[in-house]
C-alpha atoms as a PDB file:
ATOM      1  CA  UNK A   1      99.713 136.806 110.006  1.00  0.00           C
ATOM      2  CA  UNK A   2     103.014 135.443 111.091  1.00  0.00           C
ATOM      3  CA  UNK A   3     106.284 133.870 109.483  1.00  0.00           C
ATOM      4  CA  UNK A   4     106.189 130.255 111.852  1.00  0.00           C
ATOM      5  CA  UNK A   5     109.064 128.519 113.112  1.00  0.00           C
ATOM      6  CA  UNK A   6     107.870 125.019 113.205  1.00  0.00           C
ATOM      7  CA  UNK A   7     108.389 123.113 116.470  1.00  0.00           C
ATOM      8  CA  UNK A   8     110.676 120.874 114.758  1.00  0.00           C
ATOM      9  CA  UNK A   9     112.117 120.445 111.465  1.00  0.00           C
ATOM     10  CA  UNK A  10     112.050 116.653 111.413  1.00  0.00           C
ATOM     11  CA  UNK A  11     111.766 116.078 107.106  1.00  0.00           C
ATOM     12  CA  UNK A  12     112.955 117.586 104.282  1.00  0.00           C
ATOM     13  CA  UNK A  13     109.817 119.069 103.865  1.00  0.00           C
ATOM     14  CA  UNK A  14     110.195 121.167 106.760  1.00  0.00           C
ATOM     15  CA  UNK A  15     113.332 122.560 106.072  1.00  0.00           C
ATOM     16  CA  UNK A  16     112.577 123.353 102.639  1.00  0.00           C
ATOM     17  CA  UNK A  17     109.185 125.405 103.407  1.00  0.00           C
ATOM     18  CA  UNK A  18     111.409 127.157 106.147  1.00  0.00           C
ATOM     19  CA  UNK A  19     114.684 128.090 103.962  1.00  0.00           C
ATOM     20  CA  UNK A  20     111.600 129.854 101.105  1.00  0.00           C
ATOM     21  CA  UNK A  21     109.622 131.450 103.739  1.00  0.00           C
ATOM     22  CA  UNK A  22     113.593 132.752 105.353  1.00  0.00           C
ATOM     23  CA  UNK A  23     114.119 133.317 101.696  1.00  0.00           C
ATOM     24  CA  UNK A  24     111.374 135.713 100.748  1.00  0.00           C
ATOM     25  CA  UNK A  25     111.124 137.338 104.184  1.00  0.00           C
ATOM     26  CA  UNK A  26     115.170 138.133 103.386  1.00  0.00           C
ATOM     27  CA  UNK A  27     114.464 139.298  99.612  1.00  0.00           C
ATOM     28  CA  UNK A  28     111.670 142.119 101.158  1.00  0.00           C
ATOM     29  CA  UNK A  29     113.500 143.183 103.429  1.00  0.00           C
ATOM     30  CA  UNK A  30     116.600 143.913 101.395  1.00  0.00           C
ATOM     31  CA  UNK A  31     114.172 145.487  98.736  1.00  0.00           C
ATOM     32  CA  UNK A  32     111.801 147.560 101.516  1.00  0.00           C
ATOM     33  CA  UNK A  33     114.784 149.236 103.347  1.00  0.00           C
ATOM     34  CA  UNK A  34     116.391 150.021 100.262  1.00  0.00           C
ATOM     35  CA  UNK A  35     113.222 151.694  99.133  1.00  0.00           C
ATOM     36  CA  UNK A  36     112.718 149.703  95.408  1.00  0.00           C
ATOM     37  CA  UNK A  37     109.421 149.222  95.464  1.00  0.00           C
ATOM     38  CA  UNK A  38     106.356 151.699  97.478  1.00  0.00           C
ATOM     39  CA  UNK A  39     104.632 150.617 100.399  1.00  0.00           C
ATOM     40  CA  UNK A  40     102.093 149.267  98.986  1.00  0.00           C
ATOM     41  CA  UNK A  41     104.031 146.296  97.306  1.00  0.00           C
ATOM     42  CA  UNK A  42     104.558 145.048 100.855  1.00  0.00           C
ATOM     43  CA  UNK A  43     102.285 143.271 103.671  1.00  0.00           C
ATOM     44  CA  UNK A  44     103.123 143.400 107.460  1.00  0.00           C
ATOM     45  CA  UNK A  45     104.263 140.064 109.296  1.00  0.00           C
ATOM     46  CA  UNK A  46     105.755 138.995 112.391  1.00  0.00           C
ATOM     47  CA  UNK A  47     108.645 136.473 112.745  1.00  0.00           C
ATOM     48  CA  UNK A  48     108.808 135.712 116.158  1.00  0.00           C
ATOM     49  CA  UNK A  49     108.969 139.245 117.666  1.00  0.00           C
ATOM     50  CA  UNK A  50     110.683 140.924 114.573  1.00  0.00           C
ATOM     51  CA  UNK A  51     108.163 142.529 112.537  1.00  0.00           C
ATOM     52  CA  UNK A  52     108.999 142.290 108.887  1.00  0.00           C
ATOM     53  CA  UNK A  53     107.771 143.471 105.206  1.00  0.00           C
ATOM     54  CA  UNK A  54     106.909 140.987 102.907  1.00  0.00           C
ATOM     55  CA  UNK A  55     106.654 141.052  99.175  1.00  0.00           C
ATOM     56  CA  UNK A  56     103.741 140.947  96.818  1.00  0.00           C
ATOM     57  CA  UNK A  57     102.163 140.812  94.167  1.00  0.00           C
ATOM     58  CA  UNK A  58     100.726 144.558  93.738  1.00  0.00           C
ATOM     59  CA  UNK A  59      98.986 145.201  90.447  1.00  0.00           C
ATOM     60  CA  UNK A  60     100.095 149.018  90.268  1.00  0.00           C
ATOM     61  CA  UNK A  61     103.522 147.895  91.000  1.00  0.00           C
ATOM     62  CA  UNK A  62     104.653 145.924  87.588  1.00  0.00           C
ATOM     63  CA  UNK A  63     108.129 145.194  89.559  1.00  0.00           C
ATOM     64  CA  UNK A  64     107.296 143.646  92.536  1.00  0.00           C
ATOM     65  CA  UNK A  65     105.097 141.249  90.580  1.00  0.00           C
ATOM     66  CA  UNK A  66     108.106 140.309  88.302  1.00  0.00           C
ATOM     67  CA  UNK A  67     110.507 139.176  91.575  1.00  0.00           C
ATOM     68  CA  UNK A  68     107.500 137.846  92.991  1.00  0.00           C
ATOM     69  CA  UNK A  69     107.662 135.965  89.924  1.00  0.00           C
ATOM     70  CA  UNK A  70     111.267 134.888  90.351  1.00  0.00           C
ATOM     71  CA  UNK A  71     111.413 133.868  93.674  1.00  0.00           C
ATOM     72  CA  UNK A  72     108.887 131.284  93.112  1.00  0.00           C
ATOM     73  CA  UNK A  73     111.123 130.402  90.093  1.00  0.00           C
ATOM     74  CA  UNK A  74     113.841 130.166  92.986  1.00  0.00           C
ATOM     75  CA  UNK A  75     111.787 127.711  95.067  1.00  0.00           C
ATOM     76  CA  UNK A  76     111.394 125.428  91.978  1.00  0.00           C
ATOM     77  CA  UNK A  77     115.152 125.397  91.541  1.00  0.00           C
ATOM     78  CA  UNK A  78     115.737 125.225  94.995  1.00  0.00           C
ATOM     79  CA  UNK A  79     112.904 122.031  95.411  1.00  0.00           C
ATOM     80  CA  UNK A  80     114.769 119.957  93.271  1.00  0.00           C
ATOM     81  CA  UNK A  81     118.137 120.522  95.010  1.00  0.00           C
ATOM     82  CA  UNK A  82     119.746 121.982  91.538  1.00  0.00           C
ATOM     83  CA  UNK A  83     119.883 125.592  92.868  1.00  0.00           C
ATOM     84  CA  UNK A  84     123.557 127.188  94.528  1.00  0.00           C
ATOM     85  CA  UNK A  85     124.006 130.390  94.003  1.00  0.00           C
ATOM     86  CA  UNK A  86     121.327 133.495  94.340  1.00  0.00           C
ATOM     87  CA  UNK A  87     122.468 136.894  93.207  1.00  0.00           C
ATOM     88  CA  UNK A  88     120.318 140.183  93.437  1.00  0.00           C
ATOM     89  CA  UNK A  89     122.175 143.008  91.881  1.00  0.00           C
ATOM     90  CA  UNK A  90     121.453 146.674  91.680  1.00  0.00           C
ATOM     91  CA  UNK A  91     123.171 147.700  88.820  1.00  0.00           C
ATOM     92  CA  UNK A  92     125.689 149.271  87.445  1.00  0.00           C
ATOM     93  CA  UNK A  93     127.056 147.140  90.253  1.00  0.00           C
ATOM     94  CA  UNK A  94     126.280 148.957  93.136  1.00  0.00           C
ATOM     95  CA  UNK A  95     125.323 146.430  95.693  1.00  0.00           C
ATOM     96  CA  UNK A  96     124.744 142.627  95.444  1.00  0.00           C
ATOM     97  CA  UNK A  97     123.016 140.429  97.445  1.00  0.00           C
ATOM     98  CA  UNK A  98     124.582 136.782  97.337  1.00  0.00           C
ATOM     99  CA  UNK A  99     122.140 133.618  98.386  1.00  0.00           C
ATOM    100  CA  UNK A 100     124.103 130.643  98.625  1.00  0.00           C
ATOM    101  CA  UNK A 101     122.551 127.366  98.999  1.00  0.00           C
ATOM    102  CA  UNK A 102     123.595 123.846 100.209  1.00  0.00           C
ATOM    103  CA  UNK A 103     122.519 120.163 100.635  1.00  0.00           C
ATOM    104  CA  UNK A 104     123.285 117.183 102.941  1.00  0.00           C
ATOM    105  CA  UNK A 105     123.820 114.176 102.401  1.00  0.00           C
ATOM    106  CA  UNK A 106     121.198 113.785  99.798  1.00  0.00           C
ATOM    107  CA  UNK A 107     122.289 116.684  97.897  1.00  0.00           C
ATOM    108  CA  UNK A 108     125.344 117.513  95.796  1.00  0.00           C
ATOM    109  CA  UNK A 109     127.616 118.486  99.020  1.00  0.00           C
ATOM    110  CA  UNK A 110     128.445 117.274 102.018  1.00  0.00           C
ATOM    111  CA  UNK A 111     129.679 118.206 105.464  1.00  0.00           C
ATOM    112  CA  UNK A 112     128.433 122.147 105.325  1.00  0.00           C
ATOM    113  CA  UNK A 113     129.280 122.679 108.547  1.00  0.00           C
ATOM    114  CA  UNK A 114     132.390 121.368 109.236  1.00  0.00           C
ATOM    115  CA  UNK A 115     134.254 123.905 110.221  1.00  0.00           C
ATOM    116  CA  UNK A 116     131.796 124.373 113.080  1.00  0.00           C
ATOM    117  CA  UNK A 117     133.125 120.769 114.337  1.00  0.00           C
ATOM    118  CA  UNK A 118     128.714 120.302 114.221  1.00  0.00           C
ATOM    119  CA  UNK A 119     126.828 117.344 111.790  1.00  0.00           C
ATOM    120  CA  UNK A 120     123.585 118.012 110.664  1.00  0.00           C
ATOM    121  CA  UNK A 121     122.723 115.769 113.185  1.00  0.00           C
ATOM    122  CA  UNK A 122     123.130 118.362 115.723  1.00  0.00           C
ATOM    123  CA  UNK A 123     121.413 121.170 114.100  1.00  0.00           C
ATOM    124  CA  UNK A 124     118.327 121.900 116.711  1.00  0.00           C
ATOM    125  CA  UNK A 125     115.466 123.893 115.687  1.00  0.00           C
ATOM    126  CA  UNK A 126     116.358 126.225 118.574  1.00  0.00           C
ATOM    127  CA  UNK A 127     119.666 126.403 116.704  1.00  0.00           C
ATOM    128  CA  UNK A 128     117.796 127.033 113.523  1.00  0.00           C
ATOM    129  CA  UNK A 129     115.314 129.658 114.762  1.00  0.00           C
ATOM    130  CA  UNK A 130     117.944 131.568 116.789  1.00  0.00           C
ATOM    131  CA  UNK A 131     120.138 131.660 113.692  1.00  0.00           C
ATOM    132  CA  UNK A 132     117.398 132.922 111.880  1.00  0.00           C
ATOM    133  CA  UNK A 133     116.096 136.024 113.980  1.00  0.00           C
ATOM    134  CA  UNK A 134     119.428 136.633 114.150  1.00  0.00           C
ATOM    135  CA  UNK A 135     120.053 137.068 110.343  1.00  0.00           C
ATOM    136  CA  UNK A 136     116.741 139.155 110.034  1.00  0.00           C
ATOM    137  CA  UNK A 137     118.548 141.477 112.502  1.00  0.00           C
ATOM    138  CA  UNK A 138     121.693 141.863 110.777  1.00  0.00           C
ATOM    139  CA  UNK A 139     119.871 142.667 107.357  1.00  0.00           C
ATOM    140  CA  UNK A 140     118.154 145.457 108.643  1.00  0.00           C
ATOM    141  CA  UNK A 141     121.394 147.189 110.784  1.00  0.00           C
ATOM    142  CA  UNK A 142     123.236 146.989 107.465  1.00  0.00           C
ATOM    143  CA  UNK A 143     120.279 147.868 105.453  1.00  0.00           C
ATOM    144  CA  UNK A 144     119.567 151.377 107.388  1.00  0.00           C
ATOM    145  CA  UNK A 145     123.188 152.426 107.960  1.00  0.00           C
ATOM    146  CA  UNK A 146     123.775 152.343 104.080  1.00  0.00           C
ATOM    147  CA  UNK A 147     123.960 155.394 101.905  1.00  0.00           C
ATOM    148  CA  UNK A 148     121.167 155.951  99.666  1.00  0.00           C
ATOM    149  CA  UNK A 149     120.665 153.976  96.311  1.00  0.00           C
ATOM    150  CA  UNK A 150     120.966 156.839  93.314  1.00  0.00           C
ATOM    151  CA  UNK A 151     117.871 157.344  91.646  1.00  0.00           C
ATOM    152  CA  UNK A 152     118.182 155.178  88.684  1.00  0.00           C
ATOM    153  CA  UNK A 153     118.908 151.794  90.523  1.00  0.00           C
ATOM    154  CA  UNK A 154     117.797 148.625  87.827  1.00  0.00           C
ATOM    155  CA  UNK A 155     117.422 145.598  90.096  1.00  0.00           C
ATOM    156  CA  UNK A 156     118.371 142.327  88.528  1.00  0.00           C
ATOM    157  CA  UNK A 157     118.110 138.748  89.457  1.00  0.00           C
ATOM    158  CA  UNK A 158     120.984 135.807  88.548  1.00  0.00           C
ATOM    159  CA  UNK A 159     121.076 132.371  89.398  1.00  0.00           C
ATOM    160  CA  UNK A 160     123.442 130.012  89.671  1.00  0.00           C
ATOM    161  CA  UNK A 161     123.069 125.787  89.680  1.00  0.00           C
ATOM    162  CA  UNK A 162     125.446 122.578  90.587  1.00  0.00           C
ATOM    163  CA  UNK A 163     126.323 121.480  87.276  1.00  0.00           C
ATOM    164  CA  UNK A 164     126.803 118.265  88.401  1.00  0.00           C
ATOM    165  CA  UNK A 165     122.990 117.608  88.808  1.00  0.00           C
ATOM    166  CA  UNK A 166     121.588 119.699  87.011  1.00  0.00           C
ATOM    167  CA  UNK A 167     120.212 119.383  83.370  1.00  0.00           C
ATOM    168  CA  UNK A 168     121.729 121.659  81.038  1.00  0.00           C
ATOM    169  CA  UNK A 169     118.284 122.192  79.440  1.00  0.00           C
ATOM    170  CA  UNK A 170     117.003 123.273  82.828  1.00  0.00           C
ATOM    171  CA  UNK A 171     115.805 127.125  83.768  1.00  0.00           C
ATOM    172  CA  UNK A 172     113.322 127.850  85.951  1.00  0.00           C
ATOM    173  CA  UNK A 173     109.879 129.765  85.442  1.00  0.00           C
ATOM    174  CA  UNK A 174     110.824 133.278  84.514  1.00  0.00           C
ATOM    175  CA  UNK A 175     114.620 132.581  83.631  1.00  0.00           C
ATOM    176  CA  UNK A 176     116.121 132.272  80.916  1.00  0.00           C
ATOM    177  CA  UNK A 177     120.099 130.903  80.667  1.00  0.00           C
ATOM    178  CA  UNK A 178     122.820 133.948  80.918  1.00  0.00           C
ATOM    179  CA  UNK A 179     126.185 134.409  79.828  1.00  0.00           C
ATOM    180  CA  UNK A 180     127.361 136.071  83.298  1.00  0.00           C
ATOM    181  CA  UNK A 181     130.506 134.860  85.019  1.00  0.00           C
ATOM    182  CA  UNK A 182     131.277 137.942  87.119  1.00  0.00           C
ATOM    183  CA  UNK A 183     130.006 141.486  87.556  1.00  0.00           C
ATOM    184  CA  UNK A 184     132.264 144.675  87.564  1.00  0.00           C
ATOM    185  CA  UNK A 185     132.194 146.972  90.634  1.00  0.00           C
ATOM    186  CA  UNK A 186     132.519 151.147  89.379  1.00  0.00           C
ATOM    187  CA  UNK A 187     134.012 151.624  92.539  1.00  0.00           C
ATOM    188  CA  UNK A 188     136.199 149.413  95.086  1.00  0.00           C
ATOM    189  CA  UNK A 189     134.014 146.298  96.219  1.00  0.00           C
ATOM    190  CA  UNK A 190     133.632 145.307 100.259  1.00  0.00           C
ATOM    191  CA  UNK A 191     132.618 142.295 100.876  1.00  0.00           C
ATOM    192  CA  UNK A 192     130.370 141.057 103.696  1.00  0.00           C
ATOM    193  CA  UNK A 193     128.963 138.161 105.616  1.00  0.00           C
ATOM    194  CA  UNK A 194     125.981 138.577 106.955  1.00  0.00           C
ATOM    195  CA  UNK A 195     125.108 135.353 108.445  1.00  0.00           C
ATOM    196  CA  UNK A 196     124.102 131.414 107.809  1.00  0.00           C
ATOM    197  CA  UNK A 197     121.117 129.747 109.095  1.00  0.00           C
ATOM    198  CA  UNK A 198     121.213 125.742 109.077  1.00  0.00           C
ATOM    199  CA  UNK A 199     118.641 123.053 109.094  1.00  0.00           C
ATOM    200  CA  UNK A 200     119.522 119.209 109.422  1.00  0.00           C
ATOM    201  CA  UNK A 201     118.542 119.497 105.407  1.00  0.00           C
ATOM    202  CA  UNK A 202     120.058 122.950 103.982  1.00  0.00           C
ATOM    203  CA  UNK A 203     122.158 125.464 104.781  1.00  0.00           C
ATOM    204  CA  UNK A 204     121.825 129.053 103.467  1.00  0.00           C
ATOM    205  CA  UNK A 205     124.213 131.754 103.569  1.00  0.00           C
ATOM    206  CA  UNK A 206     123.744 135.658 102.712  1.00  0.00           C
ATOM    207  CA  UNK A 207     126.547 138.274 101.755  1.00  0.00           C
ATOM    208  CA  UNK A 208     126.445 141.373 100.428  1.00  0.00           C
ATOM    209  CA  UNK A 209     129.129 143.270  98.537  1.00  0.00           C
ATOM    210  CA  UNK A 210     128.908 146.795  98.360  1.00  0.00           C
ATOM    211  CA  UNK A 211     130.662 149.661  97.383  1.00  0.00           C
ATOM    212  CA  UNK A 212     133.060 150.547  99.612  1.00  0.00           C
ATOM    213  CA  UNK A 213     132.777 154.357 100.172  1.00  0.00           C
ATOM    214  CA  UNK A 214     128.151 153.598 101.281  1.00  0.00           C
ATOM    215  CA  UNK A 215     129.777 151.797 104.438  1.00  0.00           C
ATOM    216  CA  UNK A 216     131.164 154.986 105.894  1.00  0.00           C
ATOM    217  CA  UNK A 217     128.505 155.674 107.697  1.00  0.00           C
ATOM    218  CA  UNK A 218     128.111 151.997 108.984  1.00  0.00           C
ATOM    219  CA  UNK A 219     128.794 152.015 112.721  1.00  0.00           C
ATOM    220  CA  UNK A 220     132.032 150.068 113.146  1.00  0.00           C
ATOM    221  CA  UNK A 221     131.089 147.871 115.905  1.00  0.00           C
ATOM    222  CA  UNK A 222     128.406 145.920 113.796  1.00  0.00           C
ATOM    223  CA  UNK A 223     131.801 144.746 111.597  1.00  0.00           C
ATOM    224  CA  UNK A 224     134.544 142.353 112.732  1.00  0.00           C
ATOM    225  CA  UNK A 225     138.257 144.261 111.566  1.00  0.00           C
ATOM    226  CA  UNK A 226     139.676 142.651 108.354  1.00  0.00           C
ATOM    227  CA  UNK A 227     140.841 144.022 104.804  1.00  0.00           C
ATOM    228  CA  UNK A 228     139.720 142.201 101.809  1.00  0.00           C
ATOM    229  CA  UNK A 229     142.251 140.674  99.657  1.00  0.00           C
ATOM    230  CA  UNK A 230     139.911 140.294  96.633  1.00  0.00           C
ATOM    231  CA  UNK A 231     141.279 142.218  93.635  1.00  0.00           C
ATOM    232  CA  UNK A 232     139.477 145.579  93.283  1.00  0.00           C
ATOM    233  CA  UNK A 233     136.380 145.936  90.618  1.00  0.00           C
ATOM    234  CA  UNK A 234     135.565 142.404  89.882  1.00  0.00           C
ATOM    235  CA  UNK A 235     133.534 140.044  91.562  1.00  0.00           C
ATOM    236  CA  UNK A 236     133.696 136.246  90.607  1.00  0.00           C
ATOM    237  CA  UNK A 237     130.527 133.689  91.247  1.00  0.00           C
ATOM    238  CA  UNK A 238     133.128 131.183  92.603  1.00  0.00           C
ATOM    239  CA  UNK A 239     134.224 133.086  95.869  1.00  0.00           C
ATOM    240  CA  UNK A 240     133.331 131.159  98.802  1.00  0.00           C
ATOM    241  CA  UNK A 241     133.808 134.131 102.173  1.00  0.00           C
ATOM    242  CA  UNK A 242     137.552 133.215 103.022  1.00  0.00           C
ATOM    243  CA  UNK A 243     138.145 136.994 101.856  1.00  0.00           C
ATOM    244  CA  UNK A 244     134.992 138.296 103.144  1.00  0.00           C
ATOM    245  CA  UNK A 245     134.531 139.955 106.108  1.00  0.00           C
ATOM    246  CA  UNK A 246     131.941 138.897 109.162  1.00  0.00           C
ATOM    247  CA  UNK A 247     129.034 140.769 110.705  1.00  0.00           C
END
């Protein structure tokens, strides 16, 4: 009945089973407040005090059963340490929801939070939790101050892999290998951080891009001032947040 924290995130293990639960619980509430699947596709949990919608598998809904589906394709990917970059897009491009992923020392990068002047060492699981809640939060402020999805919203999944340790033969259950390198925006793009949560293990970061004219109605105080310097209409899988702005 609840999404735990553990007490302390101590192994690998841990922090794995805590970045897919933080995962999924992120994933239904992006889809719940944005209305793509009925209430029905959804179960009620608490994390900490935040009560959140999570995901499943609903046999009258075929399309909750398919991301179902690809999220535990995600975990696979993200198990063995091959998985970067997470991309839900409502197309044609209207918003995109970008999961990125990283590793210590025993994964492909180093040093995530450097510019924090923190080592993983440091990372409590007060840190962790805090970071967390607080990420849960920001989803569903943005979520409920954006304009309405049009009616004919197709929500698509991408993934993304270090190619460094990855096997080129290698696609998770319910993927299949793309040609993707970008996505085109109709309109002009914003770009958005939402937040980071990070464990002595992983660190995961959200963004969303959106089009520009749905944040209007976004109250201003929730966003830190800034102009994007990203060129207008085309969104690469490569950017890393120096142009984005902060939540």
């Amino acid at each position: 009945s609840a999404v735990v924290f553990p007490n302390k995130i101590s192994t690998e293990q841990q922090s794995l089973m805590l970045v897919k639960r933080l995962l999924a619980v992120a994933v239904s509430c992006i889809t719940y407040l944005r209305g793509i699947f009925p209430e029905s596709a959804y179960g009620t949990r608490y994390m900490d005090d935040v009560c959140v919608k999570i995901l499943r598998e609903d046999k009258n809904c075929p399309g909750s059963t398919q991301l179902v589906k690809w999220m535990l394709g995600c975990y696979d990917a993200l198990q063995k340490k091959y998985f970067n970059d997470y991309w839900i897009c409502l197309q044609t491009i209207t918003e995109c929801y970008h999961f990125k992923f990283k590793y210590t020392h025993n994964g492909p990068l180093l040093d995530f939070s450097s510019k924090n002047n923190r080592t993983d060492s440091t990372i409590t699981c007060a840190d962790t939790k805090k970071a967390s809640i607080l990420l849960i939060r920001k989803i569903y402020v943005l979520m409920q101050n954006l304009s309405p999805l049009p009616n004919d919203v197709c929500l698509t999944m991408k993934l993304f892999y270090y190619d460094e340790v990855t096997p080129s033969d290698y696609q998770p259950p319910g993927f299949k290998e793309g040609e993707c390198e970008g996505m085109i925006f109709e309109g002009e793009p914003m770009y958005l951080n939402v937040g980071e949560v990070p464990t002595p293990f992983h660190m995961l970061k959200v963004k969303v891009t959106t089009e520009k004219q749905r944040m209007e109605n976004v109250d201003k105080s929730i966003l830190k001032s800034g102009e994007t310097n990203v060129p207008l209409h085309m969104l690469r899988v490569d950017r890393d947040g120096e142009e984005n702005q902060d939540m």
